[in-house]
C-alpha atoms as a PDB file:
ATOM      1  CA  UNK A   1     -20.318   5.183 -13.826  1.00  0.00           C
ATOM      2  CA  UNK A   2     -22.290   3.562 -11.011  1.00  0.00           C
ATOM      3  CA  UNK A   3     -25.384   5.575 -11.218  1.00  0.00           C
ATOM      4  CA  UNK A   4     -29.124   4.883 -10.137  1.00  0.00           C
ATOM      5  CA  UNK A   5     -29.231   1.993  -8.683  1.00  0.00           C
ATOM      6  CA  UNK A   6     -31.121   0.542  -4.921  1.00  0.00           C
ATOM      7  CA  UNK A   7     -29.631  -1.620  -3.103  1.00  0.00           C
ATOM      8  CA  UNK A   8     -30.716  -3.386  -0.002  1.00  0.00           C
ATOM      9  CA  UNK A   9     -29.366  -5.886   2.136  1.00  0.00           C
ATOM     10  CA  UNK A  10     -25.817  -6.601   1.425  1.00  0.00           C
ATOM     11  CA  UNK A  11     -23.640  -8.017   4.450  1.00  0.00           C
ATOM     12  CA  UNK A  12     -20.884  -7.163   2.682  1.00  0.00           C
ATOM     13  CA  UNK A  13     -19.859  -3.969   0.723  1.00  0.00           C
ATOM     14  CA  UNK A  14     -22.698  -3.078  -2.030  1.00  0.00           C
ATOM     15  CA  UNK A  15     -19.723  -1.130  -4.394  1.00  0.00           C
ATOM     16  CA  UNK A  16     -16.654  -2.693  -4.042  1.00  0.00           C
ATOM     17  CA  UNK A  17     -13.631  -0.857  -6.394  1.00  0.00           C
ATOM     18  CA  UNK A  18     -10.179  -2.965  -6.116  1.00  0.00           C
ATOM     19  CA  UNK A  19      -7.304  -2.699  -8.531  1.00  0.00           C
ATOM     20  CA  UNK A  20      -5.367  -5.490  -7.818  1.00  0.00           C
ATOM     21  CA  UNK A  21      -5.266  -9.363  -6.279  1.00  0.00           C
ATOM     22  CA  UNK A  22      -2.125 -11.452  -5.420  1.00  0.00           C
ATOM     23  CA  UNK A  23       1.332 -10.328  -7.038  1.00  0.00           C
ATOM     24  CA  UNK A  24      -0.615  -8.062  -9.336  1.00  0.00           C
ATOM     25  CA  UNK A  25       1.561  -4.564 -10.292  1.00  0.00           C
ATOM     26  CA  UNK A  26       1.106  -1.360 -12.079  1.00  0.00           C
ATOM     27  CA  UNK A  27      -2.714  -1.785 -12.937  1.00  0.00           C
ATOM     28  CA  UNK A  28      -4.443   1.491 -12.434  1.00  0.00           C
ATOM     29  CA  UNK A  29      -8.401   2.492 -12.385  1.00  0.00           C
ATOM     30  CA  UNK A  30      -8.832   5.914 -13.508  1.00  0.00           C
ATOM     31  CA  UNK A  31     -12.260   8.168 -12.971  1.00  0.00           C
ATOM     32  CA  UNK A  32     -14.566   6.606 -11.206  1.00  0.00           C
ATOM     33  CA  UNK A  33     -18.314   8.030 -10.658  1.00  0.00           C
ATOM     34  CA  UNK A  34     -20.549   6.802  -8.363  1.00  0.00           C
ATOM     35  CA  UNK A  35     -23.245   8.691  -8.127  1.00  0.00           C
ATOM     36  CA  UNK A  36     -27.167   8.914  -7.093  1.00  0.00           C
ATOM     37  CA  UNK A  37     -27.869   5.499  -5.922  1.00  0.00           C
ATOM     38  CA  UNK A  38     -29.626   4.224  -2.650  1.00  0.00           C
ATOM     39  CA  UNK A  39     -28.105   1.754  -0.313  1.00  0.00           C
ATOM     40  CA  UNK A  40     -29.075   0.213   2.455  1.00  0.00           C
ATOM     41  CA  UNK A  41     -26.371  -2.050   4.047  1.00  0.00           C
ATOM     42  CA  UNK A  42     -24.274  -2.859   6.807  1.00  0.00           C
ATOM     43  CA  UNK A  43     -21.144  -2.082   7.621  1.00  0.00           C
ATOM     44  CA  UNK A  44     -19.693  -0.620   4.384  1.00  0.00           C
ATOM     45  CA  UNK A  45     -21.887  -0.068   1.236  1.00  0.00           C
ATOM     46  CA  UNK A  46     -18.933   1.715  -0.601  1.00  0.00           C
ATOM     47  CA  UNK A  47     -15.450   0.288  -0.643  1.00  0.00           C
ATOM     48  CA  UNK A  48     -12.540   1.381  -2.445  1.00  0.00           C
ATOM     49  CA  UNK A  49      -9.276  -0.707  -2.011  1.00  0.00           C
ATOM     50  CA  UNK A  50      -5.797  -0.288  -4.184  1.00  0.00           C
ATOM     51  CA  UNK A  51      -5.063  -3.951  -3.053  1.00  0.00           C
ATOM     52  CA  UNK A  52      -7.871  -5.893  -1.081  1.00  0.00           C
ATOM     53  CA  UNK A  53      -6.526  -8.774   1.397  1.00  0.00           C
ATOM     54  CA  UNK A  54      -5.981 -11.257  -0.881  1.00  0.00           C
ATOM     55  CA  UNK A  55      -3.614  -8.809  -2.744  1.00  0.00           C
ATOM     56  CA  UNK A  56      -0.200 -10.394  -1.230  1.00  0.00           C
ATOM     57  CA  UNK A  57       2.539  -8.740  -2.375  1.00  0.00           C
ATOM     58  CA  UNK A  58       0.882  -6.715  -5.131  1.00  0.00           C
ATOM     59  CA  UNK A  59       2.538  -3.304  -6.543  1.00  0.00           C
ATOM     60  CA  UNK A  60       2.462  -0.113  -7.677  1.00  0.00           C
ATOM     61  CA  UNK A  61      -1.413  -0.027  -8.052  1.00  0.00           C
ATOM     62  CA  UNK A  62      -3.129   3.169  -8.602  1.00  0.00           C
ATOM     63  CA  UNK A  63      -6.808   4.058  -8.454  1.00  0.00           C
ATOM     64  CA  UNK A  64      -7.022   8.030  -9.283  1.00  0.00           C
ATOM     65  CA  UNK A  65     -10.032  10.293  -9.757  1.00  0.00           C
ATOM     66  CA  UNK A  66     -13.002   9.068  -7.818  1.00  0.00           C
ATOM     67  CA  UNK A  67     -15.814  10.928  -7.297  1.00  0.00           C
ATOM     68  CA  UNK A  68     -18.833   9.884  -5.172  1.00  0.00           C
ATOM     69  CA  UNK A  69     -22.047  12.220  -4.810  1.00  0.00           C
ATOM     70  CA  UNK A  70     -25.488  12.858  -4.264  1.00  0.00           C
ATOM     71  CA  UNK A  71     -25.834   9.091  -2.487  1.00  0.00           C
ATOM     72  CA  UNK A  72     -28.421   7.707  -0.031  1.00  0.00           C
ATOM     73  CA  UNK A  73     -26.703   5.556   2.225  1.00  0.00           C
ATOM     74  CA  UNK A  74     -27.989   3.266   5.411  1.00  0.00           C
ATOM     75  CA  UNK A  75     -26.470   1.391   7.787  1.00  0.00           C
ATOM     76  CA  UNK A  76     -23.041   1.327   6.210  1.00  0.00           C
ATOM     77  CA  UNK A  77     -21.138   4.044   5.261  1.00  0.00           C
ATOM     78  CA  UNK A  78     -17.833   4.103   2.655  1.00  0.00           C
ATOM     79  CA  UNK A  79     -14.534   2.650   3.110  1.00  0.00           C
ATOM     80  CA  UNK A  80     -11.529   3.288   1.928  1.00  0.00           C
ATOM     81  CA  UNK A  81      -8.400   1.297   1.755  1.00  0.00           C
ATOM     82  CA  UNK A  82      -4.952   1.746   0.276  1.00  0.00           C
ATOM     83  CA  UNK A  83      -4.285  -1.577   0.501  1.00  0.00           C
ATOM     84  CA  UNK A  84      -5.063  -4.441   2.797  1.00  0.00           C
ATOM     85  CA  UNK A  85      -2.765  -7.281   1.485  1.00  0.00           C
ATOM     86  CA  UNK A  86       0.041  -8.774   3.228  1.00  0.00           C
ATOM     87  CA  UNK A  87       3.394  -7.384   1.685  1.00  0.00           C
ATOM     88  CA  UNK A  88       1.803  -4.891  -0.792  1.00  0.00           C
ATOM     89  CA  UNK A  89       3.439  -1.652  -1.534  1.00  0.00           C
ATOM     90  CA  UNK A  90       3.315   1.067  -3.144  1.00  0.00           C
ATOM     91  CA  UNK A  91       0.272   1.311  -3.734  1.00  0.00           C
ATOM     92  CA  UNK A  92      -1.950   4.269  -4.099  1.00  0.00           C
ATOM     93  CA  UNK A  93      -5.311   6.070  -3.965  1.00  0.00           C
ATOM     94  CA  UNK A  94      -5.807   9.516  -4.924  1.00  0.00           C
ATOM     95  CA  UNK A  95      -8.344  12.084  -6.155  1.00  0.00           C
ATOM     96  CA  UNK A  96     -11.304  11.299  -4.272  1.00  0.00           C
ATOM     97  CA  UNK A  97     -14.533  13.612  -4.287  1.00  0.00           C
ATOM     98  CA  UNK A  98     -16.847  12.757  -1.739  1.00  0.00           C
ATOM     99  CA  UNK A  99     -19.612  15.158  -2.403  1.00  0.00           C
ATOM    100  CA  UNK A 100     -23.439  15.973  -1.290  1.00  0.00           C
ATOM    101  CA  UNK A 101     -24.173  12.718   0.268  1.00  0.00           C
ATOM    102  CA  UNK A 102     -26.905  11.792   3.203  1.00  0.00           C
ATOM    103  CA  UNK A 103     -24.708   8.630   5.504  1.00  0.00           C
ATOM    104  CA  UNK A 104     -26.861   7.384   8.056  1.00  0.00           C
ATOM    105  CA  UNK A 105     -27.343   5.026  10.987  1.00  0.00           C
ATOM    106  CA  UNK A 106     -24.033   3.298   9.931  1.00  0.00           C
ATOM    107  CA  UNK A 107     -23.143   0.310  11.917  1.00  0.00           C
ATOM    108  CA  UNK A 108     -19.713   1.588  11.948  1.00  0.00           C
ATOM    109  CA  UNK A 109     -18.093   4.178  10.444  1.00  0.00           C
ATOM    110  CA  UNK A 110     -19.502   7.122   8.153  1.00  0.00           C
ATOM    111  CA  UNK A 111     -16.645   7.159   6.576  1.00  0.00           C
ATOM    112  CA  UNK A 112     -13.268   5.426   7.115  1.00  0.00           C
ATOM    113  CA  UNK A 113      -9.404   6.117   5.369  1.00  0.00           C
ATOM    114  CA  UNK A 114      -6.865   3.819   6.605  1.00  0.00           C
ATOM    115  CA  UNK A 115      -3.811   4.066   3.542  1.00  0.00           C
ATOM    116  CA  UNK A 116      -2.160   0.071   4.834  1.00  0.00           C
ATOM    117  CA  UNK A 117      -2.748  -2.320   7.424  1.00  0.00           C
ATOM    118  CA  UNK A 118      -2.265  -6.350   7.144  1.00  0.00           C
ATOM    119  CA  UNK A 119       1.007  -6.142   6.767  1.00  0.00           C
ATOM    120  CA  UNK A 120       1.415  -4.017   3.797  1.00  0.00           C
ATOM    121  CA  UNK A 121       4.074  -0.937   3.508  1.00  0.00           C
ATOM    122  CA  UNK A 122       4.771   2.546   1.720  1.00  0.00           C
ATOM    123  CA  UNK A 123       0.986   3.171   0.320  1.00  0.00           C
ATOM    124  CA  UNK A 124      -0.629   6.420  -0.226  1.00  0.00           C
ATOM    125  CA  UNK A 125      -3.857   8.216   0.128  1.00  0.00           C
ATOM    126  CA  UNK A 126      -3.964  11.662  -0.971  1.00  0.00           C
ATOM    127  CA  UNK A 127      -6.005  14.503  -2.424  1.00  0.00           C
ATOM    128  CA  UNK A 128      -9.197  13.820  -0.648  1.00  0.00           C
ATOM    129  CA  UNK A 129     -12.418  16.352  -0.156  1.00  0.00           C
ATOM    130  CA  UNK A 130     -15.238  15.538   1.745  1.00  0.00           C
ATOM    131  CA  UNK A 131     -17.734  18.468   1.206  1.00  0.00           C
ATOM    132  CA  UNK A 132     -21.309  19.542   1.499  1.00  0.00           C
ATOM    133  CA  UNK A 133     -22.022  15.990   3.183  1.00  0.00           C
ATOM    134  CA  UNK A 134     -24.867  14.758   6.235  1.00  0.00           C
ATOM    135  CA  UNK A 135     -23.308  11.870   8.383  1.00  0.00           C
ATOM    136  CA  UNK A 136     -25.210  10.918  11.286  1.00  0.00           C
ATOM    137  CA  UNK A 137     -26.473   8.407  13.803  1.00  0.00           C
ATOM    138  CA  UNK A 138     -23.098   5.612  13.140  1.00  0.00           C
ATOM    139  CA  UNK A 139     -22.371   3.901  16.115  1.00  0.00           C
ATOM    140  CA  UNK A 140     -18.638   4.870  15.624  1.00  0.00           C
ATOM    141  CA  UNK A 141     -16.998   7.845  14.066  1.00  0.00           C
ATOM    142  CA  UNK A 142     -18.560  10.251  11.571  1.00  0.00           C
ATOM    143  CA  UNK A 143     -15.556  10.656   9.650  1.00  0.00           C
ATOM    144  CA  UNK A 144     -12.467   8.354  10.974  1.00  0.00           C
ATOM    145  CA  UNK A 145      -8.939   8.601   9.896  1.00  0.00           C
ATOM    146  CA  UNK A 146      -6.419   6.126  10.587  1.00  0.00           C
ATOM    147  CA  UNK A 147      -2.927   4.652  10.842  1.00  0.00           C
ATOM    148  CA  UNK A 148      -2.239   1.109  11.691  1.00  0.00           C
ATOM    149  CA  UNK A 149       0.200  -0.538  13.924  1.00  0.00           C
ATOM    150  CA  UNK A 150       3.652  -0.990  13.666  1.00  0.00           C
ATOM    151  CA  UNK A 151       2.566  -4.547  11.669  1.00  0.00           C
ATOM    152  CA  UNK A 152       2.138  -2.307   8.598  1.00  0.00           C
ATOM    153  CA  UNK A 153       5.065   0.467   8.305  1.00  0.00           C
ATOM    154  CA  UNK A 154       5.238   3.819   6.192  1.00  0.00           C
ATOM    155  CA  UNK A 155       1.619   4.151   4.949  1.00  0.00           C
ATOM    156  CA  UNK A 156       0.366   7.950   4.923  1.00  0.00           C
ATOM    157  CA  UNK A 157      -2.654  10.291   4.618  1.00  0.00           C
ATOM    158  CA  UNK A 158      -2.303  13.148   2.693  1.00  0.00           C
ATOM    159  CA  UNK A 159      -3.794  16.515   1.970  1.00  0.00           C
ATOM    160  CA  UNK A 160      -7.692  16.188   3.608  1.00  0.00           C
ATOM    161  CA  UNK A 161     -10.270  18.651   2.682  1.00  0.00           C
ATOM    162  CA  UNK A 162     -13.207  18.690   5.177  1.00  0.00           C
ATOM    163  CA  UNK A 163     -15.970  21.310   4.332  1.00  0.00           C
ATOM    164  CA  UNK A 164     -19.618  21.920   4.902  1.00  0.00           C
ATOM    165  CA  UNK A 165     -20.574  18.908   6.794  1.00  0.00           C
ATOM    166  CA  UNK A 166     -22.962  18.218   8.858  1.00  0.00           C
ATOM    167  CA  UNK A 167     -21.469  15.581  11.751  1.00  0.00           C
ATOM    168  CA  UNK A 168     -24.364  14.264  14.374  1.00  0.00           C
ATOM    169  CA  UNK A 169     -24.843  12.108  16.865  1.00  0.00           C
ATOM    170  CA  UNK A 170     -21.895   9.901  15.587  1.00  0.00           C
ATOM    171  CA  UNK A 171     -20.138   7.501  18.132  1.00  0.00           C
ATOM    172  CA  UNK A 172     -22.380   8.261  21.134  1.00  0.00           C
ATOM    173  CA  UNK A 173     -22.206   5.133  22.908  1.00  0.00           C
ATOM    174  CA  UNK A 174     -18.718   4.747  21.533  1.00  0.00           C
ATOM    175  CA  UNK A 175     -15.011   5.556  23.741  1.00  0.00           C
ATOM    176  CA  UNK A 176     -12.965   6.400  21.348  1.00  0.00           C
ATOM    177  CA  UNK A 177     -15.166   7.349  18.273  1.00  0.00           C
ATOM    178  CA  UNK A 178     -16.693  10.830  17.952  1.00  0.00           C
ATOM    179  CA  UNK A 179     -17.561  12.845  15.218  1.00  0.00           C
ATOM    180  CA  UNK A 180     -14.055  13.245  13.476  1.00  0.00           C
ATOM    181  CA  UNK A 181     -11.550  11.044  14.815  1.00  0.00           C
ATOM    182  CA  UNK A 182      -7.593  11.343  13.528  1.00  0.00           C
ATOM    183  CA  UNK A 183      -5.502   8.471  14.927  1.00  0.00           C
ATOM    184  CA  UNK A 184      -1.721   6.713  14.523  1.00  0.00           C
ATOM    185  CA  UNK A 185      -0.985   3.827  16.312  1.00  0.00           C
ATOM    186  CA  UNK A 186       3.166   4.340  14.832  1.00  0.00           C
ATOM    187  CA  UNK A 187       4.203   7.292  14.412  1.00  0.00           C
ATOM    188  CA  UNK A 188       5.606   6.008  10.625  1.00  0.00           C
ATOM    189  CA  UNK A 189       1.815   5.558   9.663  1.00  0.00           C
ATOM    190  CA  UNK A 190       1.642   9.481   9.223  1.00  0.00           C
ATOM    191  CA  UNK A 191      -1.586  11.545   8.667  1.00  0.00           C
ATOM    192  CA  UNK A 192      -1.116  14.996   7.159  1.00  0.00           C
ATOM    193  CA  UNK A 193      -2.377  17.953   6.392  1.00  0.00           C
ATOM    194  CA  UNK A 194      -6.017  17.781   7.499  1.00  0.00           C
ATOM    195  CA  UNK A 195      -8.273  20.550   7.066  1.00  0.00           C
ATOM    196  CA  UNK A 196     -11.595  21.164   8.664  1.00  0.00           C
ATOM    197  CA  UNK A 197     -14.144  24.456   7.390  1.00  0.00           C
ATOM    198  CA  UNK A 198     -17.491  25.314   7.704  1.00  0.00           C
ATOM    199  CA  UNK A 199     -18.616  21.957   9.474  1.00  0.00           C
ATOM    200  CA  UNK A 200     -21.177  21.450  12.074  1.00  0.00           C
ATOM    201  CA  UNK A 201     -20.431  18.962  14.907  1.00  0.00           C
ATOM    202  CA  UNK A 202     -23.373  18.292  17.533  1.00  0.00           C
ATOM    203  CA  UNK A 203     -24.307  15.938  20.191  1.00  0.00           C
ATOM    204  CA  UNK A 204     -21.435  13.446  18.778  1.00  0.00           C
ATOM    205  CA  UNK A 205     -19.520  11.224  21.237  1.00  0.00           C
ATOM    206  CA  UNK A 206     -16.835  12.985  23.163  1.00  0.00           C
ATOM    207  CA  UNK A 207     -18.590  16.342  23.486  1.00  0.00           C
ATOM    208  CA  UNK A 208     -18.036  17.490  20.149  1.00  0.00           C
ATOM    209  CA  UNK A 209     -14.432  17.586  20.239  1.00  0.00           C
ATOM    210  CA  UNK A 210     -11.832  16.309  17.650  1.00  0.00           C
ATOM    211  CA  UNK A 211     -10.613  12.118  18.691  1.00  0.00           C
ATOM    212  CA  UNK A 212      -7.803  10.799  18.227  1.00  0.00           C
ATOM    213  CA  UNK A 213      -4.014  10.958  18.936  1.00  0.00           C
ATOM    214  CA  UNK A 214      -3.751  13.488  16.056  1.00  0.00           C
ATOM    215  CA  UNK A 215      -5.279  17.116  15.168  1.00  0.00           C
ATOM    216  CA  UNK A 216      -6.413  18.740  12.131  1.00  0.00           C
ATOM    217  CA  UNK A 217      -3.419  20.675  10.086  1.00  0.00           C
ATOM    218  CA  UNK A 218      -6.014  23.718  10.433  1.00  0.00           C
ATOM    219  CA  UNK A 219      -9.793  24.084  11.803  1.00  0.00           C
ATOM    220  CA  UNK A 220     -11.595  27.175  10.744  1.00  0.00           C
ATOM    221  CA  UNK A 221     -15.355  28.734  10.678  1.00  0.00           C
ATOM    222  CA  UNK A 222     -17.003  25.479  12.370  1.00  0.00           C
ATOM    223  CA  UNK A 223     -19.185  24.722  15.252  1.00  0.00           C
ATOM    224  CA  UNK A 224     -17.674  22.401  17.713  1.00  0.00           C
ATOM    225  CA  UNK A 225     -16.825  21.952  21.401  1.00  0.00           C
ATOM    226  CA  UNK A 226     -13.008  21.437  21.697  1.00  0.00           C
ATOM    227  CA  UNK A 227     -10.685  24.240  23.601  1.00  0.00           C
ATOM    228  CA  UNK A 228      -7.774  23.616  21.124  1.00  0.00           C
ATOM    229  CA  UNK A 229     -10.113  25.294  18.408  1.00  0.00           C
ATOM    230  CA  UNK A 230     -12.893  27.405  20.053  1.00  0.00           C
ATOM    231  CA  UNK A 231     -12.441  31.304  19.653  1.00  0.00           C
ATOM    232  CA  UNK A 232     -10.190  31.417  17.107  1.00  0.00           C
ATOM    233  CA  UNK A 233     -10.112  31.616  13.160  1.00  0.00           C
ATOM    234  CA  UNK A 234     -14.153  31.939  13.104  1.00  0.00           C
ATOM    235  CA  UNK A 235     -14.865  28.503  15.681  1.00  0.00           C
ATOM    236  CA  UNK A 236     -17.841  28.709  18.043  1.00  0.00           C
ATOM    237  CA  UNK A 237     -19.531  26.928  20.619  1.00  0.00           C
ATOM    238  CA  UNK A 238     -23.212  27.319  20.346  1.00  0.00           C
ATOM    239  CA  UNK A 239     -26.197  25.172  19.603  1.00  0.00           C
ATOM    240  CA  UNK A 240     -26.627  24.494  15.796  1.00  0.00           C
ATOM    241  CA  UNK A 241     -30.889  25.599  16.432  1.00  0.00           C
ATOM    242  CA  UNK A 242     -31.668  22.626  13.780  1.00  0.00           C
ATOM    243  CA  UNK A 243     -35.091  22.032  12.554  1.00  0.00           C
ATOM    244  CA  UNK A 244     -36.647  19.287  13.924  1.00  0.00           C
ATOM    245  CA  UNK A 245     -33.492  17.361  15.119  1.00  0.00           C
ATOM    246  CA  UNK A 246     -35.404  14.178  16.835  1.00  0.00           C
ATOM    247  CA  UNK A 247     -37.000  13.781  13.033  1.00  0.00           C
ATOM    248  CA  UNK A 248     -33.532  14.091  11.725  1.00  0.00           C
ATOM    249  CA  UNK A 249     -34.143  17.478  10.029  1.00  0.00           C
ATOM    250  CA  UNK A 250     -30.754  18.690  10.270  1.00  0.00           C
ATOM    251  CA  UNK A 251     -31.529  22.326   8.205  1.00  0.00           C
ATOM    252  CA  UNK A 252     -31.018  25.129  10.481  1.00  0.00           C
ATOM    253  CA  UNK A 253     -33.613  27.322  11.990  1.00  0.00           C
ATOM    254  CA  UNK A 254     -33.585  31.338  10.339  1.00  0.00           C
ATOM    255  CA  UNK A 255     -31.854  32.597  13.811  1.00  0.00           C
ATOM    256  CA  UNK A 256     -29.046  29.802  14.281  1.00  0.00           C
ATOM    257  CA  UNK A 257     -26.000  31.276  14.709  1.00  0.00           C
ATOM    258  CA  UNK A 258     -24.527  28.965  12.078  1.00  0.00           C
ATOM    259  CA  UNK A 259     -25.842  30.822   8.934  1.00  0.00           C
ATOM    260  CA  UNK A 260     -23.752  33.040   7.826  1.00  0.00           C
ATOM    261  CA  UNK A 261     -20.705  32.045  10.392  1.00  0.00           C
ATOM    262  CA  UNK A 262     -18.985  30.031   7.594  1.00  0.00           C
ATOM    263  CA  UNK A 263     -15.898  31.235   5.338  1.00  0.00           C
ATOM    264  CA  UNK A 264     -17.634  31.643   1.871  1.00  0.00           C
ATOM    265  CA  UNK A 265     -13.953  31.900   0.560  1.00  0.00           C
ATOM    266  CA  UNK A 266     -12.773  28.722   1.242  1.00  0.00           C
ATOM    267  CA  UNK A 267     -11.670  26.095  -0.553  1.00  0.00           C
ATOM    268  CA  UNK A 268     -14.214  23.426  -1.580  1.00  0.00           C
ATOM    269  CA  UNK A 269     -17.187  25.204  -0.531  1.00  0.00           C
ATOM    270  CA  UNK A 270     -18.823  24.432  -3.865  1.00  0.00           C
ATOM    271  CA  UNK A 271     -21.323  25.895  -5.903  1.00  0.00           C
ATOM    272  CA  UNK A 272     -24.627  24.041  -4.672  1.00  0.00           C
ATOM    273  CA  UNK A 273     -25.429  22.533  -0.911  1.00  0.00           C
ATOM    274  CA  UNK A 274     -26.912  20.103  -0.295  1.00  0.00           C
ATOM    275  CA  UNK A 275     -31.030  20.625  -0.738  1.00  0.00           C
ATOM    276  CA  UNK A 276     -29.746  21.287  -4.730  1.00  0.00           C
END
């Protein structure tokens, strides 16, 4: 476990996790816990990588049951890579629990899954729930899914659990970035089976809509601003009625019309928020 610790003024990732360098195979890291720590870093304080980039041609790497809660984080947020190395394959991440975290002011990304890129091919990310989670104030997307060029063939995202969040002001000065952004730039670098419940998005770039060339699987019980979703399965357009907003209190006042709008039945919601 990675548990306790502050951590100020990395340039590069704080908590780096990487299972594998060049021509390395078959090495797998199995449950992780990061937990409870405060970082303050820019642009990634948490980085998970199957095969980093100097992982050429490395194999059949697996890093399985991650779980990272109840974090602090500033200026960077968490990144997540299946692998990065020029001719890697195979390679996989899977299991990850990213739960009851505050990810703020981010000088990217809040959070960022991209399964291959550098010219690597056939890698996995799968099994991944994002729940009960604050990300706000990044200059680009709150939560950012993505598929590389044709340069790096055949890598997917699967099975996405989004739930209880709390997305804000997250790529306003941004074009392309937005509160949740899901994006392929080949159509072999597939994303699937997204699923978005119970999640607040307000005042993020692109008027609260959902980025990117690609949609969630499903989007139920949230507040957002995007015709595809509004008015049906329990999505609304109305203001959240937060605290004290310009403070960055994000609780909700007694009569906002997001208490109580949620599906307490779905999956992930969890036994505590995340004031417990």
């Amino acid at each position: 476990a990675i548990r306790e610790n502050q951590i100020s003024g990395h340039a590069n990732s704080s908590i780096l996790i990487d299972a594998a360098a060049k021509n390395c195979t078959d090495n797998l890291i199995d449950g992780i816990l990061i937990a409870e720590n405060q970082i303050d870093g820019t642009p990634v304080t948490i980085e998970v990588v199957s095969v980093g980039e100097s992982g050429v041609d490395a194999a059949r790497n697996r890093i399985t049951n991650i779980t990272i809660t109840d974090n602090h984080l500033t200026g960077g947020g968490m990144q997540f890579g299946g692998a990065t190395g020029c001719h890697s394959h195979d390679n996989t991440i899977s299991g990850v629990l990213i739960d009851r975290n505050h990810i703020t002011s981010c000088a990217a990304n809040g959070i960022f899954f991209m399964a291959g890129s550098g010219g690597s091919q056939d890698n996995l990310i799968e099994n991944v729930v994002m729940s009960n989670t604050l990300i706000g104030d990044c200059q680009d997307a709150g939560i950012l899914l993505h598929g590389d060029d044709r340069s790096s063939l055949n890598n997917v995202i699967n099975n996405v659990t989004i739930a209880n969040l709390t997305l804000v002001k997250n790529g306003v000065d941004s074009r392309w970035a937005g509160g949740i952004n899901i994006n392929s730039l080949d159509a072999s670098n597939a994303i699937h089976g997204v699923a978005v419940s119970n999640t607040i998005l307000w005042q993020n770039g692109g008027g609260d809509a959902i980025l990117g060339a690609l949609a969630p699987a499903s989007m139920t019980y949230s507040r957002l601003d995007d015709w595809r979703f509004v008015d049906n399965n329990g999505n609304f357009n109305s203001p959240p009625d937060f605290v004290d907003p310009t403070s960055g209190d994000y609780h909700l006042q007694s009569d906002s019309p997001c208490i109580d709008s949620g599906d307490p039945l779905a999956a992930n919601v969890g036994a505590l928020d995340l004031d417990k």
